[in-house]
C-alpha atoms as a PDB file:
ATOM      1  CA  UNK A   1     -62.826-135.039 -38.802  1.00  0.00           C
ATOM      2  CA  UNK A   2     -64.276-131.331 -38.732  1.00  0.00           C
ATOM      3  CA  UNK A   3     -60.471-130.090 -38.753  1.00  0.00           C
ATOM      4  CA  UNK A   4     -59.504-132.391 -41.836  1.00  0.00           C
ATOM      5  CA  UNK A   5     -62.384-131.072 -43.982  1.00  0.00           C
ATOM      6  CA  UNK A   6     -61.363-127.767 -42.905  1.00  0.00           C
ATOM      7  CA  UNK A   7     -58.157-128.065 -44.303  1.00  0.00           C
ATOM      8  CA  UNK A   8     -59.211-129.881 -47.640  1.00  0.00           C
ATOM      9  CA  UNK A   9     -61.601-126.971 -48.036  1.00  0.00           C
ATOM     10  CA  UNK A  10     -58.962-124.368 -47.524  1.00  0.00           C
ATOM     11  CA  UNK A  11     -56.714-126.319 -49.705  1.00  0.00           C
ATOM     12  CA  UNK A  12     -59.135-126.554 -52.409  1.00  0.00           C
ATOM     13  CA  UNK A  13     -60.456-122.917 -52.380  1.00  0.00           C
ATOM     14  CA  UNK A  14     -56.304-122.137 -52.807  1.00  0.00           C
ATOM     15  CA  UNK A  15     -55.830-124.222 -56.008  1.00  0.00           C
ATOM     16  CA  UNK A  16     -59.774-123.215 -57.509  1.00  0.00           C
ATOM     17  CA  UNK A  17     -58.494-119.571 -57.206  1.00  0.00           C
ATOM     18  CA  UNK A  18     -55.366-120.200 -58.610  1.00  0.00           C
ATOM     19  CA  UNK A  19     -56.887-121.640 -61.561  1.00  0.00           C
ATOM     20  CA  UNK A  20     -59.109-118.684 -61.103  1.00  0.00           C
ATOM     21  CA  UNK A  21     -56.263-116.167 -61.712  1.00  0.00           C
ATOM     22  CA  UNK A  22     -54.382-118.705 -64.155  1.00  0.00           C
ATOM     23  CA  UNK A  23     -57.804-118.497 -66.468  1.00  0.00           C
ATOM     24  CA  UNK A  24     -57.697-122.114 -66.210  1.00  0.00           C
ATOM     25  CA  UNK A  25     -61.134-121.856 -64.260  1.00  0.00           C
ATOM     26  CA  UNK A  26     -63.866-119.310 -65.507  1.00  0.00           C
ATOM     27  CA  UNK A  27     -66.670-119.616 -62.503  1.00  0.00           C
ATOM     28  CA  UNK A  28     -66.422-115.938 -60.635  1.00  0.00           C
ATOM     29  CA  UNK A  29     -66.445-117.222 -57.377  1.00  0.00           C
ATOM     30  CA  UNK A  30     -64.980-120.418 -56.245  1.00  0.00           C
ATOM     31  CA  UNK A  31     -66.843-120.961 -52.778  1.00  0.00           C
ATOM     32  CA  UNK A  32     -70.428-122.253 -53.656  1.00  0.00           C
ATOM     33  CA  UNK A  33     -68.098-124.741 -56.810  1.00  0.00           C
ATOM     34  CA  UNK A  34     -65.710-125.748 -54.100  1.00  0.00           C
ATOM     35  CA  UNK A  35     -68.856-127.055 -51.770  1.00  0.00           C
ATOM     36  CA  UNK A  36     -70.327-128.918 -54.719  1.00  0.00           C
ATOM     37  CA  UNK A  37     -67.258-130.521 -55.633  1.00  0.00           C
ATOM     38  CA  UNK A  38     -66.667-131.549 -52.122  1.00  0.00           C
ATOM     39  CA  UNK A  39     -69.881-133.469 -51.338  1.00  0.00           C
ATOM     40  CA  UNK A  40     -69.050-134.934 -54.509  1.00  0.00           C
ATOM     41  CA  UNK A  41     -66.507-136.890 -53.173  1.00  0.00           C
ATOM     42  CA  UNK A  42     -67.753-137.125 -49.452  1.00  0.00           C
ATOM     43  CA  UNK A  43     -71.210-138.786 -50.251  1.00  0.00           C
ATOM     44  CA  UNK A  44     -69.572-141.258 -52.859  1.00  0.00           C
ATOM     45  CA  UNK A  45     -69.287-143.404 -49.996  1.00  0.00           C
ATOM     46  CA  UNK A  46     -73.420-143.564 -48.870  1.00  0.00           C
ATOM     47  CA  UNK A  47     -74.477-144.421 -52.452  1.00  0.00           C
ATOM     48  CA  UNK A  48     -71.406-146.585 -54.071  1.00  0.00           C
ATOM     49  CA  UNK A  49     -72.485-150.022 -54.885  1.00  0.00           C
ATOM     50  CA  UNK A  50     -69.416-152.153 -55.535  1.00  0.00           C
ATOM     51  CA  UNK A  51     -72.099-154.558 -57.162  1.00  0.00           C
ATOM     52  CA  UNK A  52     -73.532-151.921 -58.971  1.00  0.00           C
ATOM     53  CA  UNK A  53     -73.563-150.323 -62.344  1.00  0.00           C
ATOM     54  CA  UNK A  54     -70.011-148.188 -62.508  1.00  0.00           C
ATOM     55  CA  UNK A  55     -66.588-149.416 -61.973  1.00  0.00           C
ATOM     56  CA  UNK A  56     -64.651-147.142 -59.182  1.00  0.00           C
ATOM     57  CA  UNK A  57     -62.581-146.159 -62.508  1.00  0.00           C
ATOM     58  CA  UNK A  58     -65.851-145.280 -64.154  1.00  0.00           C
ATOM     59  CA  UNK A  59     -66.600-143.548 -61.281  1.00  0.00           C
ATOM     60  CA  UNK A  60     -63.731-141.743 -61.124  1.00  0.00           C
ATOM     61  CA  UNK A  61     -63.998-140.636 -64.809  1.00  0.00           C
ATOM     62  CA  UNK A  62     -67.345-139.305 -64.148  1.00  0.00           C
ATOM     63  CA  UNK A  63     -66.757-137.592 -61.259  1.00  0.00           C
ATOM     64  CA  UNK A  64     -63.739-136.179 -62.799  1.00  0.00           C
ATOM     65  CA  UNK A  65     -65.491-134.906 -65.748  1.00  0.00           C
ATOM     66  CA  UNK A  66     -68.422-132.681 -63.372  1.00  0.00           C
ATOM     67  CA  UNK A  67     -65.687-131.670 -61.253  1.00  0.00           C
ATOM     68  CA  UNK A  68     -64.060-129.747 -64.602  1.00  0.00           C
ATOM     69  CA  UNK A  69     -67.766-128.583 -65.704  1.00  0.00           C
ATOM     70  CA  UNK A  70     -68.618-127.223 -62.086  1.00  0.00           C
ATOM     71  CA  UNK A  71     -65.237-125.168 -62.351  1.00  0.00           C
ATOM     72  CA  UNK A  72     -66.252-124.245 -66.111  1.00  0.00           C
ATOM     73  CA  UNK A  73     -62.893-125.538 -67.119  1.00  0.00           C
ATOM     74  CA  UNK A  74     -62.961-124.590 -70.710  1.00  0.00           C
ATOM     75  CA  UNK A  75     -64.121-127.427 -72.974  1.00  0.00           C
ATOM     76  CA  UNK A  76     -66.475-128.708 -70.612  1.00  0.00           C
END
């Protein structure tokens, strides 16, 4: 499990600081935004209540939507 994070973290961190360099991205430093965005979609899982108040497709639009304003994506 340790090994597969690894590599989603490597993988993001590559496409952040591409849209780093591609000024699609505007945060100076993807490391700390890459972190955030990860246990973003790790802890989904110890709070999601399928009876609860979101859809998983309101969910997903949510999620979506800090993902872009943790990356400063502009228009967000």
């Amino acid at each position: 499990m340790a090994q597969t994070r690894l590599r989603i973290r490597v993988a993001a961190m590559r496409e952040v600081r591409r849209g780093i360099d591609e000024g699609v991205f505007l945060i100076p430093d993807p490391r700390v935004a890459v972190l955030a965005i990860m246990s973003l979609a790790i802890d989904i899982c110890r709070w999601y209540d399928p009876d609860g108040e979101f859809t998983p497709e309101e969910l997903g639009d949510i999620n979506a939507d800090l993902v872009l304003r943790i990356l400063r994506a502009p228009g967000y």
